[in-house]
C-alpha atoms as a PDB file:
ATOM      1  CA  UNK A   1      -8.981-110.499  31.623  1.00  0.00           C
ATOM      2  CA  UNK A   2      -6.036-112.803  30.369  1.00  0.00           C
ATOM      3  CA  UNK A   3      -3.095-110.789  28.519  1.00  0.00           C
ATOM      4  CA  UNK A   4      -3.861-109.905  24.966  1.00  0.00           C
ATOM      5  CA  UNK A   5      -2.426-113.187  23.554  1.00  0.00           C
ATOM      6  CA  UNK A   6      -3.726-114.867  20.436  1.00  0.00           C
ATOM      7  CA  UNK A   7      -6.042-117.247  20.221  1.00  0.00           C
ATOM      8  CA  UNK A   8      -6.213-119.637  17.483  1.00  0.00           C
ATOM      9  CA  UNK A   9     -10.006-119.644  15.835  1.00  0.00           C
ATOM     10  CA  UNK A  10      -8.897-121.814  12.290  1.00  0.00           C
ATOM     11  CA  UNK A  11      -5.889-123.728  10.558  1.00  0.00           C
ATOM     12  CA  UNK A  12      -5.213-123.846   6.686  1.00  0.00           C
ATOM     13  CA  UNK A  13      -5.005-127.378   5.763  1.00  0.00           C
ATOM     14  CA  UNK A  14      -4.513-127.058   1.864  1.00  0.00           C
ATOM     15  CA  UNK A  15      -5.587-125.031  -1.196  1.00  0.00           C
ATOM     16  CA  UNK A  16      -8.566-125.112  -2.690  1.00  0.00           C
ATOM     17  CA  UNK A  17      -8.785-125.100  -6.501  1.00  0.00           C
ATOM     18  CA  UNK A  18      -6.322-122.825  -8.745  1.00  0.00           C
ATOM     19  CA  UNK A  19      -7.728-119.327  -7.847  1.00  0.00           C
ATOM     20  CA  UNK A  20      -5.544-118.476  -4.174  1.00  0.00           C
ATOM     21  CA  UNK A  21      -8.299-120.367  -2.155  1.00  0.00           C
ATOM     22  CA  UNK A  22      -7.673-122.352   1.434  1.00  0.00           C
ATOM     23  CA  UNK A  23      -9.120-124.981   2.901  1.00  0.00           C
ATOM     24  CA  UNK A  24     -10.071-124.392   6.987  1.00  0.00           C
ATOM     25  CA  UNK A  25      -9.925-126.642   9.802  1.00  0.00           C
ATOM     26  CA  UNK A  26     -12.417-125.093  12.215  1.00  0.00           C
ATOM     27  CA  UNK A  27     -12.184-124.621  16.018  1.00  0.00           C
ATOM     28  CA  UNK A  28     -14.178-123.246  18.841  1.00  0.00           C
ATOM     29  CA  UNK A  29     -17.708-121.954  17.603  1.00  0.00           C
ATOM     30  CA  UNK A  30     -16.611-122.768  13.815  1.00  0.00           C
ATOM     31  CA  UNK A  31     -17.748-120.702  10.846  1.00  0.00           C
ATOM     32  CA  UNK A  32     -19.903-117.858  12.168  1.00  0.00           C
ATOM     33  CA  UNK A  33     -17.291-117.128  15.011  1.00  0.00           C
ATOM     34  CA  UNK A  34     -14.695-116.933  12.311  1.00  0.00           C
ATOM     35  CA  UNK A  35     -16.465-114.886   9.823  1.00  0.00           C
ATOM     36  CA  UNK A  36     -16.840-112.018  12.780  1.00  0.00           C
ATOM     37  CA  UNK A  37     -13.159-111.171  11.953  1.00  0.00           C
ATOM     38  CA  UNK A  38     -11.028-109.694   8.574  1.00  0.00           C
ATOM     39  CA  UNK A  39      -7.945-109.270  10.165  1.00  0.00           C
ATOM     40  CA  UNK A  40      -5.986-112.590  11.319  1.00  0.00           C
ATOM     41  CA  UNK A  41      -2.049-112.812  12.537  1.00  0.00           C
ATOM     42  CA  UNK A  42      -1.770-109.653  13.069  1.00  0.00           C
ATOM     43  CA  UNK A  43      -2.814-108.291  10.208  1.00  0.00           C
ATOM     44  CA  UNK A  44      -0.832-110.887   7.647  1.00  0.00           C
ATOM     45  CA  UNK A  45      -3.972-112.406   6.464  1.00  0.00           C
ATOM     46  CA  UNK A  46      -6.752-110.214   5.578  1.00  0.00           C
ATOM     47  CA  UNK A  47     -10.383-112.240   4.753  1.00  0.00           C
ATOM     48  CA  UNK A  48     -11.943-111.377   1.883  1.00  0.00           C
ATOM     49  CA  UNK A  49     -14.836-114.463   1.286  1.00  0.00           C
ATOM     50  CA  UNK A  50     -15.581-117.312   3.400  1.00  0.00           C
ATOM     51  CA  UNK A  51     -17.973-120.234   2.860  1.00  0.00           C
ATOM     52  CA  UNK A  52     -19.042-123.467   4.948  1.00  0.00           C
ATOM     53  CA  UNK A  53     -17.192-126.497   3.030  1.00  0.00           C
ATOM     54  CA  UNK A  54     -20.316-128.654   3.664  1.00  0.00           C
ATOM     55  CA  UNK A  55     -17.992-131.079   5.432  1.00  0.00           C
ATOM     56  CA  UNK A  56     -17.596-129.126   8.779  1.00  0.00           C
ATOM     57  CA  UNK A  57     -14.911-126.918   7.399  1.00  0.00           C
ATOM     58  CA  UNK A  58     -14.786-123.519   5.557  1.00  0.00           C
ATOM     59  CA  UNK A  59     -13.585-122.634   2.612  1.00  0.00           C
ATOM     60  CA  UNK A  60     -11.746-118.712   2.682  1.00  0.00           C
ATOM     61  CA  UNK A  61      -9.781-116.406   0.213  1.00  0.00           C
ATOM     62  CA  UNK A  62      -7.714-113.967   1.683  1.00  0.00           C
ATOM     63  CA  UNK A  63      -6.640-110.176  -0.260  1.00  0.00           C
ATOM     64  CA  UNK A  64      -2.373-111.524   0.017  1.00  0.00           C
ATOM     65  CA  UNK A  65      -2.957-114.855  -1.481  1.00  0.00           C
ATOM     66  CA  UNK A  66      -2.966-114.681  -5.510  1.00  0.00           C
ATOM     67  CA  UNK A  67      -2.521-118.201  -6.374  1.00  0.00           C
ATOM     68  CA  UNK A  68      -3.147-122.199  -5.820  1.00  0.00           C
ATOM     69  CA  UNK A  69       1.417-121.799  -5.316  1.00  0.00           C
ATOM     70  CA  UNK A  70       0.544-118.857  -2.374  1.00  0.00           C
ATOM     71  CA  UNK A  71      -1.988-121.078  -1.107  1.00  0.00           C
ATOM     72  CA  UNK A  72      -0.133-124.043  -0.663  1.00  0.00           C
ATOM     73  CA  UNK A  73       2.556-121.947   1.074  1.00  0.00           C
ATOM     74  CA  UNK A  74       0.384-121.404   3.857  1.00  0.00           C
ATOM     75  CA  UNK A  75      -0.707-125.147   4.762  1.00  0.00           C
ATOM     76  CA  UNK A  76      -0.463-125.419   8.529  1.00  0.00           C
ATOM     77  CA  UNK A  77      -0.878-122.162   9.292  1.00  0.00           C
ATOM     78  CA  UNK A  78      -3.089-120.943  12.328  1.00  0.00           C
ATOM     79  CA  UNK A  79      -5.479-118.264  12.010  1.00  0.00           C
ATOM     80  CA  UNK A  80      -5.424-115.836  15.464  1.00  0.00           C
ATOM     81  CA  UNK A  81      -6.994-112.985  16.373  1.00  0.00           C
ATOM     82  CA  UNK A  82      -5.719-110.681  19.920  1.00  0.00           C
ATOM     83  CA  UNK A  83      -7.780-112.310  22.912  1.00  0.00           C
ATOM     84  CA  UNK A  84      -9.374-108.462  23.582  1.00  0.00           C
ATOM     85  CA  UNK A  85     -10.882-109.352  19.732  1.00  0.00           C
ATOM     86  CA  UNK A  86     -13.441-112.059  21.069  1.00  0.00           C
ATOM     87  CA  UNK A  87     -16.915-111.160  21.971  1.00  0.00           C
ATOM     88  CA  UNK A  88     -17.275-110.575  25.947  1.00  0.00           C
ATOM     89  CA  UNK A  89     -18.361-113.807  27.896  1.00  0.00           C
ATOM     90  CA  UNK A  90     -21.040-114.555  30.382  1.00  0.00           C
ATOM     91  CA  UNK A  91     -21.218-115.650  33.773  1.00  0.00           C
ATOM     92  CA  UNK A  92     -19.801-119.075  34.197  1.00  0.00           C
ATOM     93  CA  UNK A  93     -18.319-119.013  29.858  1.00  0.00           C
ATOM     94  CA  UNK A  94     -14.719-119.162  29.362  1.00  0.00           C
ATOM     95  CA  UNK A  95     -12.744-119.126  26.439  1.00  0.00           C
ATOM     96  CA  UNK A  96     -10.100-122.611  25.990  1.00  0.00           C
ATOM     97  CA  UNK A  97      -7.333-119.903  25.518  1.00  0.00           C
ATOM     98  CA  UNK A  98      -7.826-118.590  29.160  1.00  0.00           C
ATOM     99  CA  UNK A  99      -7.585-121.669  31.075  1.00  0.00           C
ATOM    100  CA  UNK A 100      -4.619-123.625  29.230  1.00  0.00           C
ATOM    101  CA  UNK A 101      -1.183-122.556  31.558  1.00  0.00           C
ATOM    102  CA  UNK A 102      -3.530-122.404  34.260  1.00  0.00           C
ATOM    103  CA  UNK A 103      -2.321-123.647  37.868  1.00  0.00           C
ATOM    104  CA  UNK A 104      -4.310-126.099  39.313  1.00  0.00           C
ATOM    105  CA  UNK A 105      -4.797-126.308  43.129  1.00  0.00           C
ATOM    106  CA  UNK A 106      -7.166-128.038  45.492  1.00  0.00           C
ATOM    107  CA  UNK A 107      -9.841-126.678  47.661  1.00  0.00           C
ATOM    108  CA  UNK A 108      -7.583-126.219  49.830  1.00  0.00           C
ATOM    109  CA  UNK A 109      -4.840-124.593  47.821  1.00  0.00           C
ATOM    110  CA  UNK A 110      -2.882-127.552  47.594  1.00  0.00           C
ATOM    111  CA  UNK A 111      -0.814-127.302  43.615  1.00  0.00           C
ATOM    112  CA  UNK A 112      -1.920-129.817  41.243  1.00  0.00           C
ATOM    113  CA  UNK A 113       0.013-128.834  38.331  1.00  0.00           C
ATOM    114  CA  UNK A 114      -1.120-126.327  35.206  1.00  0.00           C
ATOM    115  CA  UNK A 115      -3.826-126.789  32.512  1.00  0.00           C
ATOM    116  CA  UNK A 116      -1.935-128.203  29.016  1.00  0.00           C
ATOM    117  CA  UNK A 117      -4.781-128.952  26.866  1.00  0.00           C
ATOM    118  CA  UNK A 118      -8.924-128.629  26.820  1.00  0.00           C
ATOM    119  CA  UNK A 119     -10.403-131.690  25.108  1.00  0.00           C
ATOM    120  CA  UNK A 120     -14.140-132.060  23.728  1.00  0.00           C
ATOM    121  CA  UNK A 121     -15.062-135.514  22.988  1.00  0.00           C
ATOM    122  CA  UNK A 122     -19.095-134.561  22.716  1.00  0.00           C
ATOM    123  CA  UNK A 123     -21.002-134.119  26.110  1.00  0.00           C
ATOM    124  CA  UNK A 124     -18.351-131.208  27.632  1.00  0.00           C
ATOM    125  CA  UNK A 125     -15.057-129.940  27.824  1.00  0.00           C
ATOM    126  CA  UNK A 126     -12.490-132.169  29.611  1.00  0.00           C
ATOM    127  CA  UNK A 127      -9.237-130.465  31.241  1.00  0.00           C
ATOM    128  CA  UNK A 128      -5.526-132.220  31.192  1.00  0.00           C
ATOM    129  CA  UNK A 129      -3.878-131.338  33.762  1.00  0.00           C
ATOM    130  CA  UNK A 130       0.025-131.719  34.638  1.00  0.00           C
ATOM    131  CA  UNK A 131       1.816-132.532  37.535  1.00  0.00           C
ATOM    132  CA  UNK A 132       5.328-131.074  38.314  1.00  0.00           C
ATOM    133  CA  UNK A 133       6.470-134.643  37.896  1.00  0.00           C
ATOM    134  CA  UNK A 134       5.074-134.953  34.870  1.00  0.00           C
ATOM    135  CA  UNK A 135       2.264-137.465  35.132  1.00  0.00           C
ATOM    136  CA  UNK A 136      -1.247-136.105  33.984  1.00  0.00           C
ATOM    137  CA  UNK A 137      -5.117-136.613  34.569  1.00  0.00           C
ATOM    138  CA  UNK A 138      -8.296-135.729  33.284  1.00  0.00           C
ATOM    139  CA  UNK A 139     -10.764-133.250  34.830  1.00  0.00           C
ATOM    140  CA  UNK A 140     -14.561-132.192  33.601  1.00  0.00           C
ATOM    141  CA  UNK A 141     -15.305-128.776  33.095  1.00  0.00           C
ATOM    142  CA  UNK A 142     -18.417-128.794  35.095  1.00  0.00           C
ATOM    143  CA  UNK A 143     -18.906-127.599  38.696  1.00  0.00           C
ATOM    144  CA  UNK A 144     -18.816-130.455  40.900  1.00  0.00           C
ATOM    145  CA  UNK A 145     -15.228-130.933  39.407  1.00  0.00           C
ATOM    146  CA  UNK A 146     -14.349-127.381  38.933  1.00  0.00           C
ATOM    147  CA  UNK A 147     -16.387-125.492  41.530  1.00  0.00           C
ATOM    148  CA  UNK A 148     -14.384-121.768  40.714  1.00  0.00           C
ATOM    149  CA  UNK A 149     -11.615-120.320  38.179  1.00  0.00           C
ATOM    150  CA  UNK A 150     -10.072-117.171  37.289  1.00  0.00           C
ATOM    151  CA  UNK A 151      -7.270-115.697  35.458  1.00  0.00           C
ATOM    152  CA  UNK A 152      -4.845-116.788  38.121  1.00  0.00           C
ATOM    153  CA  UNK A 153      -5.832-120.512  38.690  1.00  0.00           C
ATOM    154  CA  UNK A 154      -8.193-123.431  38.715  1.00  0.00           C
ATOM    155  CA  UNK A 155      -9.943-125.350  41.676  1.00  0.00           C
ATOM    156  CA  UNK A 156     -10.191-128.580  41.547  1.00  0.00           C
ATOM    157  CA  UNK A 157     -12.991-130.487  43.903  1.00  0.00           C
ATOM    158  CA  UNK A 158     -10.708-133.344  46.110  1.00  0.00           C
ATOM    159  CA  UNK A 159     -12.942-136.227  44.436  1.00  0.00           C
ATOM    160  CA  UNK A 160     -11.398-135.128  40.993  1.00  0.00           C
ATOM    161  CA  UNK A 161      -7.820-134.509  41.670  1.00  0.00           C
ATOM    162  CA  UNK A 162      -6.575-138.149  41.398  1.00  0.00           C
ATOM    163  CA  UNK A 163      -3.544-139.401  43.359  1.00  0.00           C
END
């Protein structure tokens, strides 16, 4: 497995009301995956209620914020939890976390550059990759694109690595 670094499961985009609440921008699995935890940035935040904002967001009150003034403090910031705090994966999952900063290389070992962002526009996840000199391309997550990964690096099938 990766290094225990943090992944990023939610952002607070506002407060909610007068009461301490926070608005939640959602990522990865959204709402259930999120309500799994208590603890978030290292223990800063601890959850004490969450609810589904009915708009694809969540609505959450954490114990250390007393007030709409606390709440607003927080705008912007990420939620994380320690990598080893995710549920286990299955054969062929991945978590976005483990492949960004990972090197690219063809089949046949050839460097492509590292992984700088995972994208999801609606049928699959869609890898950006980076050249050393800077220029970047697009790569499906699927196995006639990416036939193998690990925590080291990322193959990329020849047809998919773009000149």
């Amino acid at each position: 497995m990766a290094e225990d670094k943090p992944v990023t499961l939610a952002a607070i985009t506002g407060a909610h009301g007068v009461t301490g609440e926070v608005r939640l921008k959602l990522f990865g699995e959204g709402l259930e995956a999120l309500s799994t935890h208590r603890q978030f940035n290292d223990g800063a935040l601890t959850l004490k209620k969450l609810r589904d904002d009915g708009k694809g967001g969540a609505i959450a009150r954490f114990a250390e914020v007393p007030d709409r003034t606390a709440a607003e403090k927080l705008r912007g910031t990420a939620l994380a939890v320690p990598r080893s705090a995710l549920p286990a994966l299955g054969e062929g999952e991945y978590y976005h976390a483990d492949l960004l900063g990972l090197a690219a290389v063809t089949e046949t070992g050839e460097p492509l550059g590292s992984v700088i962002a995972v994208e999801n526009y609606g049928a699959s996840d869609v890898l950006e990759i980076e050249r050393p000199d800077g220029k970047r391309f697009m790569v499906p997550m699927h196995t006639e694109a990416v036939p193998e990964w690990n925590d080291e690096r990322l193959v990329v099938s020849a047809a998919f690595a773009e000149g």
